[in-house]
Structures are given as C-alpha cells and as structure tokens.
N, C-alpha and C. Protein backbone atom coordinates (compact mmCIF):
# COMPACT_ATOMS: atom_id res chain seq x y z
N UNK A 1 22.17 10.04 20.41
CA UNK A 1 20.82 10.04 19.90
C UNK A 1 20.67 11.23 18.97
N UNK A 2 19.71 10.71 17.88
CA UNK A 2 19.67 12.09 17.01
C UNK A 2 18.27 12.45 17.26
N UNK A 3 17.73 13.20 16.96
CA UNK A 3 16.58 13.86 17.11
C UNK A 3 15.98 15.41 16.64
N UNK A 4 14.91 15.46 16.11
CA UNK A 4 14.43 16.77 15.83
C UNK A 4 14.25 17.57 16.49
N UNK A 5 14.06 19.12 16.68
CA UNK A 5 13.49 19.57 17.62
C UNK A 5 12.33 19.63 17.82
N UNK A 6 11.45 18.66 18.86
CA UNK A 6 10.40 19.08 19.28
C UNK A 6 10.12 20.28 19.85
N UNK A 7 8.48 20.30 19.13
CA UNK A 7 7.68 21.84 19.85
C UNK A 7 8.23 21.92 21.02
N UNK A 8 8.24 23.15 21.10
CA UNK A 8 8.96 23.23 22.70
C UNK A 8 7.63 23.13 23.84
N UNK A 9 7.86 22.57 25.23
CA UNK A 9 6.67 22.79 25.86
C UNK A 9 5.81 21.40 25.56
N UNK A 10 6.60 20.29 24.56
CA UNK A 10 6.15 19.06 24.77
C UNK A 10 6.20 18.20 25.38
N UNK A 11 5.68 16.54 25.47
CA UNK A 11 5.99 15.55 26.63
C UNK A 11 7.29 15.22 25.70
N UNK A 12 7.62 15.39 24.53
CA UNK A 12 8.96 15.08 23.59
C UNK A 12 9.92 15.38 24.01
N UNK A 13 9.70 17.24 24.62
CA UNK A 13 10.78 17.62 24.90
C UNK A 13 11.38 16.67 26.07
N UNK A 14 10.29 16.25 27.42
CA UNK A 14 10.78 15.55 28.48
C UNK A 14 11.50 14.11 28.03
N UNK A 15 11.04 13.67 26.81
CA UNK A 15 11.54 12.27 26.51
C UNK A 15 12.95 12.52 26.24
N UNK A 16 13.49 13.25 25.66
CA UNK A 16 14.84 13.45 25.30
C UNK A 16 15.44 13.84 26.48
N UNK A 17 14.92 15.05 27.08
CA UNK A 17 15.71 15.53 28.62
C UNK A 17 16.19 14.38 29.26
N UNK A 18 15.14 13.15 29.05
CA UNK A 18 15.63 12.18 30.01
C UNK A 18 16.79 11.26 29.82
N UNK A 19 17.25 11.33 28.20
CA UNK A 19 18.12 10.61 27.67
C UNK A 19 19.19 11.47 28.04
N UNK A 20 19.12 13.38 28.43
CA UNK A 20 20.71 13.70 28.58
C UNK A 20 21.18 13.31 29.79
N UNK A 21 20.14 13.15 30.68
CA UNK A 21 20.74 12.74 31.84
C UNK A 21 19.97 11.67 32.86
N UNK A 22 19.84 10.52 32.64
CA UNK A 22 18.89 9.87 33.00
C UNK A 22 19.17 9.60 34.78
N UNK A 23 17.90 9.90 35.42
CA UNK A 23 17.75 9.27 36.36
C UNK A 23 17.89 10.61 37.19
N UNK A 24 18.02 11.91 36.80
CA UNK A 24 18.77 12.94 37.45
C UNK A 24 17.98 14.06 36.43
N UNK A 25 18.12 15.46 37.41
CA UNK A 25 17.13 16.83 36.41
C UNK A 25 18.25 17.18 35.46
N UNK A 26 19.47 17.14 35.33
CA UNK A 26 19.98 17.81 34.87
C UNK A 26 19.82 17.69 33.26
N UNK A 27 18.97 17.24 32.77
CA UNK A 27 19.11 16.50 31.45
C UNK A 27 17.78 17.74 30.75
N UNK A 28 16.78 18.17 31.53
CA UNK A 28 16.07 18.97 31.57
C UNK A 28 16.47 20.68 31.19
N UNK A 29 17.35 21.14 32.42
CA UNK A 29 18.05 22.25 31.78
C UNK A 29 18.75 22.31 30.85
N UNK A 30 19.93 21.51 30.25
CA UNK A 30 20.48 20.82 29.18
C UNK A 30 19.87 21.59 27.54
N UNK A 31 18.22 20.64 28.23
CA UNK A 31 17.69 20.42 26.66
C UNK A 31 16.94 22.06 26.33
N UNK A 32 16.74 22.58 27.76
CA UNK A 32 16.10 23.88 27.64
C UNK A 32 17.48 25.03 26.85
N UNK A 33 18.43 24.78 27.73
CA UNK A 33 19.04 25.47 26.72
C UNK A 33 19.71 25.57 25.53
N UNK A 34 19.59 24.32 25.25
CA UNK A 34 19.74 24.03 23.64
C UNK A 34 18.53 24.72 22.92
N UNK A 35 17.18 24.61 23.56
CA UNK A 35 16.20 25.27 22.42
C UNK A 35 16.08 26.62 22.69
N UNK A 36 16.95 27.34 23.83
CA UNK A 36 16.93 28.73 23.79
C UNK A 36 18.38 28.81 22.82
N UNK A 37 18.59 27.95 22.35
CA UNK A 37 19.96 28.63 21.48
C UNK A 37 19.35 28.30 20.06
N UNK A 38 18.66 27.21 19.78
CA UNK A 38 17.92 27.18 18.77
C UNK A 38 16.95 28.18 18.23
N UNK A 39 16.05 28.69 19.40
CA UNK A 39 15.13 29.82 18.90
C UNK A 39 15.73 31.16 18.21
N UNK A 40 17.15 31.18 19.43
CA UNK A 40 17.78 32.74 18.99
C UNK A 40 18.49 32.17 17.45
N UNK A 41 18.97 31.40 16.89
CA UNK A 41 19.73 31.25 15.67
C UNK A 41 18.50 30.62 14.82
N UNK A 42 17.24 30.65 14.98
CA UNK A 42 15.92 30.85 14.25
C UNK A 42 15.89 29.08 13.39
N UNK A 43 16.39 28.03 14.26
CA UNK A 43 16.32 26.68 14.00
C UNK A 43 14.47 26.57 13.54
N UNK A 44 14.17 25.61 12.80
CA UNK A 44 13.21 24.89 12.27
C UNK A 44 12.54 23.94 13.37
N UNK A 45 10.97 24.00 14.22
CA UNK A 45 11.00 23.02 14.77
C UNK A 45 9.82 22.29 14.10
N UNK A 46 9.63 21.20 14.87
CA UNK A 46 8.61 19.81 14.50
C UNK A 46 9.03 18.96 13.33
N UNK A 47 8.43 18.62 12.89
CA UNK A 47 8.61 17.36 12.13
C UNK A 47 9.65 17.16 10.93
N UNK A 48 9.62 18.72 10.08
CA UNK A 48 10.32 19.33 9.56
C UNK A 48 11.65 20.18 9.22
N UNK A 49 11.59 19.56 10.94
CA UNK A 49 12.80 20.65 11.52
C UNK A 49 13.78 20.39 11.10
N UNK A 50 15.13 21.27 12.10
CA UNK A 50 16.17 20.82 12.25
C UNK A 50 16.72 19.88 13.13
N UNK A 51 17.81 19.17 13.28
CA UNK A 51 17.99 18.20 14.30
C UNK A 51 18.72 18.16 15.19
N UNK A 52 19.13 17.55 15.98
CA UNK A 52 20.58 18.01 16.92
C UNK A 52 20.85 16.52 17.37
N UNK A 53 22.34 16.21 17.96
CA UNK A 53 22.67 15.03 18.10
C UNK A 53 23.29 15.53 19.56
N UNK A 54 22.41 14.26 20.26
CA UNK A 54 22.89 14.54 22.05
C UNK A 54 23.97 13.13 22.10
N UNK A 55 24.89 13.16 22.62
CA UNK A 55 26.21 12.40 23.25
C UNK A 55 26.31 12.35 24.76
C-alpha cells in the first residue's frame, strides 16, 4: 500500500496501522515509528506530503 503521511494523531493514522498488521496491535507501533523517523528526518505531512510504501 502506498500512502501519505497522515497528521499524526489521526483516525488515518489507525486506518493504515491496521493494514501493517491486521487483526493484531502490532501494526500500530509499526506505523508510530515510522512517523517518529519521519518527524526526525523533517518528512512533509498531509495531503502534500511525503509518502511511504508499507509491504
């Protein structure tokens, strides 16, 4: 799946968490620390943003 980064702290963010790991939390921490690696390397978020591709 490709996807932007949603605002962090959205129901967006949970929609994707659920695609890293469905059915299970782990998909949650996952996506949290992807946007703590995004914030520190100063990524673009919302609509405009940058994107990331989950596998």
């Amino acid at each position: 799946m490709i996807t932007n980064f949603h605002l962090p702290r959205s129901t967006l963010v949970m929609l994707v968490a659920a695609f890293c790991s469905p059915g299970r939390r782990e998909g949650v921490g996952m996506i949290l620390r992807a946007y703590a690696e995004a914030q520190r390397r100063a990524y673009r978020f919302f609509s405009y943003g940058d994107a990331m591709l989950l596998e």
